[in-house]
Protein backbone atom coordinates (compact mmCIF):
# COMPACT_ATOMS: atom_id res chain seq x y z
CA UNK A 1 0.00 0.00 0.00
CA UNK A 2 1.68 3.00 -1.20
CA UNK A 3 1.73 5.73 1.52
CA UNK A 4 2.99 9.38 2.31
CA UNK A 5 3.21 11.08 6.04
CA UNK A 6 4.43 14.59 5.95
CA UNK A 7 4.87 16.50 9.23
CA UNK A 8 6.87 18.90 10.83
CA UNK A 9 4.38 21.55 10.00
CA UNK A 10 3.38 24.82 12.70
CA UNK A 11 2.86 28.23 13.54
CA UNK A 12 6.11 30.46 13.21
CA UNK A 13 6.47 33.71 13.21
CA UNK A 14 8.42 35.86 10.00
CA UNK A 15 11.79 35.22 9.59
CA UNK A 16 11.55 31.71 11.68
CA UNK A 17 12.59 27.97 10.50
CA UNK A 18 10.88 24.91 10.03
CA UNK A 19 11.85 21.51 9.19
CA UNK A 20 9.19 19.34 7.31
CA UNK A 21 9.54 15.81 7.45
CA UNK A 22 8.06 13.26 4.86
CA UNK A 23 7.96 9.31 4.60
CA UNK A 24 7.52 7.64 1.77
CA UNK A 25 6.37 4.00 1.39
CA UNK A 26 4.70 0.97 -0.70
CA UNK A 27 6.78 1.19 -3.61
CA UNK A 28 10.10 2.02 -5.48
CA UNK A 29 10.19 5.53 -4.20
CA UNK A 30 14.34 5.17 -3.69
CA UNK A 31 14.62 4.75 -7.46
CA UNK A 32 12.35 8.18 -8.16
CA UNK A 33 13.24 11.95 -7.76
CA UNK A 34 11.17 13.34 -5.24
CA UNK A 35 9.49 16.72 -4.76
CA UNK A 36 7.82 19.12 -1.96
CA UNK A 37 5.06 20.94 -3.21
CA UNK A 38 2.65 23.00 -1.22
CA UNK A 39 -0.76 24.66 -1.93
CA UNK A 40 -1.85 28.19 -0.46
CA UNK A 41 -5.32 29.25 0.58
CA UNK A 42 -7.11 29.58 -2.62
CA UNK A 43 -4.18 28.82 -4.79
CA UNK A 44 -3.42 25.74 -7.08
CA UNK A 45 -0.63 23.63 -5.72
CA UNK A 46 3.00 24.10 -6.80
CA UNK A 47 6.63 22.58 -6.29
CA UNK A 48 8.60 24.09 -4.54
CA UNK A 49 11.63 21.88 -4.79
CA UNK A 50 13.18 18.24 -5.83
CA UNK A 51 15.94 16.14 -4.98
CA UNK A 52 17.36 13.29 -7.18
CA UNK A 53 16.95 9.49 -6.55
CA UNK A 54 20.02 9.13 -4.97
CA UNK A 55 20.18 12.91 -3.23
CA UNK A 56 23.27 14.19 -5.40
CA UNK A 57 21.06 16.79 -7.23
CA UNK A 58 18.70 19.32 -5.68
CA UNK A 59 16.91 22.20 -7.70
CA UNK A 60 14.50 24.78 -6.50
CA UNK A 61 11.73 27.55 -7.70
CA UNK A 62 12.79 30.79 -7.14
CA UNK A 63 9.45 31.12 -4.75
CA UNK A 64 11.75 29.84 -2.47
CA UNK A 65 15.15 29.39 -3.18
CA UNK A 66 17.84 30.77 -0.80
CA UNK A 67 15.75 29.93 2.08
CA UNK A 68 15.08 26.01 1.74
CA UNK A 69 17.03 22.89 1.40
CA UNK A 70 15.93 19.72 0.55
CA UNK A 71 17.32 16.26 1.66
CA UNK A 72 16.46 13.19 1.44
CA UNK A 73 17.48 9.36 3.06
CA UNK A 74 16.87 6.26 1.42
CA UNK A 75 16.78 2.92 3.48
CA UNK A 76 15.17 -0.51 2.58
CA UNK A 77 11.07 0.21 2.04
CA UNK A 78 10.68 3.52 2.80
CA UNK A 79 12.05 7.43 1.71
CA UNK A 80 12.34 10.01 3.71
CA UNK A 81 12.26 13.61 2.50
CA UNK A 82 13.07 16.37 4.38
CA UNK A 83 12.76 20.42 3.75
CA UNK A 84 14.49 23.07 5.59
CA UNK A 85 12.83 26.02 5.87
CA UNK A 86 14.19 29.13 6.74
CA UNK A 87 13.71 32.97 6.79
CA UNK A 88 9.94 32.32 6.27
CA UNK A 89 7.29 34.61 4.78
CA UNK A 90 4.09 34.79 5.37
CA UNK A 91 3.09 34.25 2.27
CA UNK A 92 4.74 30.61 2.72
CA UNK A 93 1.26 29.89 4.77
CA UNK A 94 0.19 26.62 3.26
CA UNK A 95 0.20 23.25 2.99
CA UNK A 96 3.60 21.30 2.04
CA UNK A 97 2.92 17.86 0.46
CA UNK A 98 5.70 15.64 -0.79
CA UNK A 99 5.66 13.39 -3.91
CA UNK A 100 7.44 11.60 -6.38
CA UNK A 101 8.70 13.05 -9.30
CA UNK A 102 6.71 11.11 -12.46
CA UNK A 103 4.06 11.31 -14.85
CA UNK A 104 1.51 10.44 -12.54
CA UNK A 105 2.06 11.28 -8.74
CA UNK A 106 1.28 8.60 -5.67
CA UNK A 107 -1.67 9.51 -3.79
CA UNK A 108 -1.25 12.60 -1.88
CA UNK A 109 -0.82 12.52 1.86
CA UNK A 110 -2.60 14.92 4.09
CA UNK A 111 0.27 17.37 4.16
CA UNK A 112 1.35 19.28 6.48
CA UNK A 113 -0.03 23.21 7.42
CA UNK A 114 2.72 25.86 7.57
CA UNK A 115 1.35 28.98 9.02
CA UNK A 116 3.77 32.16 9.38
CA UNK A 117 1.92 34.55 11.05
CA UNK A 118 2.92 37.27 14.11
């Protein structure tokens, strides 16, 4: 059963850091780029960035490049992808999914709500 569990999510105020966590499981997710995305209140979701199968190659969309790094570990049966946040905006409210990179994504998990808010 393929299956995604983000967390790591919160409240932080501007200019604070987050760390989002993400496991991935139920198939060959180690062999796949992966990807955080998120999705704003009232807005369609986006990617924010991707890592390579094996973690040598990261790239990110200038929405939030600078201030995020993404990492990820691969073990046995499962993925785990991480994303640094830092310096955050408040217009980085939403919420932060993770998938693979492919023509047709795994089901979604629930995510994981960023709010950045004083």
């Amino acid at each position: 059963q393929v299956q995604i569990v983000e967390s790591g999510g919160g409240l932080v105020q501007p200019g604070g850091s987050l760390r989002l966590s993400c496991v991935a499981s139920g198939m060959a997710f180690s062999s796949l780029a992966m990807a955080w995305f998120r999705q704003g209140p009232g807005k369609e979701r986006e990617v924010v960035a991707w890592v390579s199968h094996n973690g040598a190659s990261t790239n990110y969309r200038d929405i939030m490049k600078g201030r995020v790094t993404i990492s990820r570990d691969n073990a046995k049966d499962t993925v785990s992808v991480y994303l640094e946040m830092n310096n955050l905006k408040p217009e980085d409210t939403a919420v932060y999914y993770c998938n693979r990179v492919a023509a047709h994504f795994a089901p979604w998990g629930q995510g994981t709500q960023v709010t950045v808010s004083s």
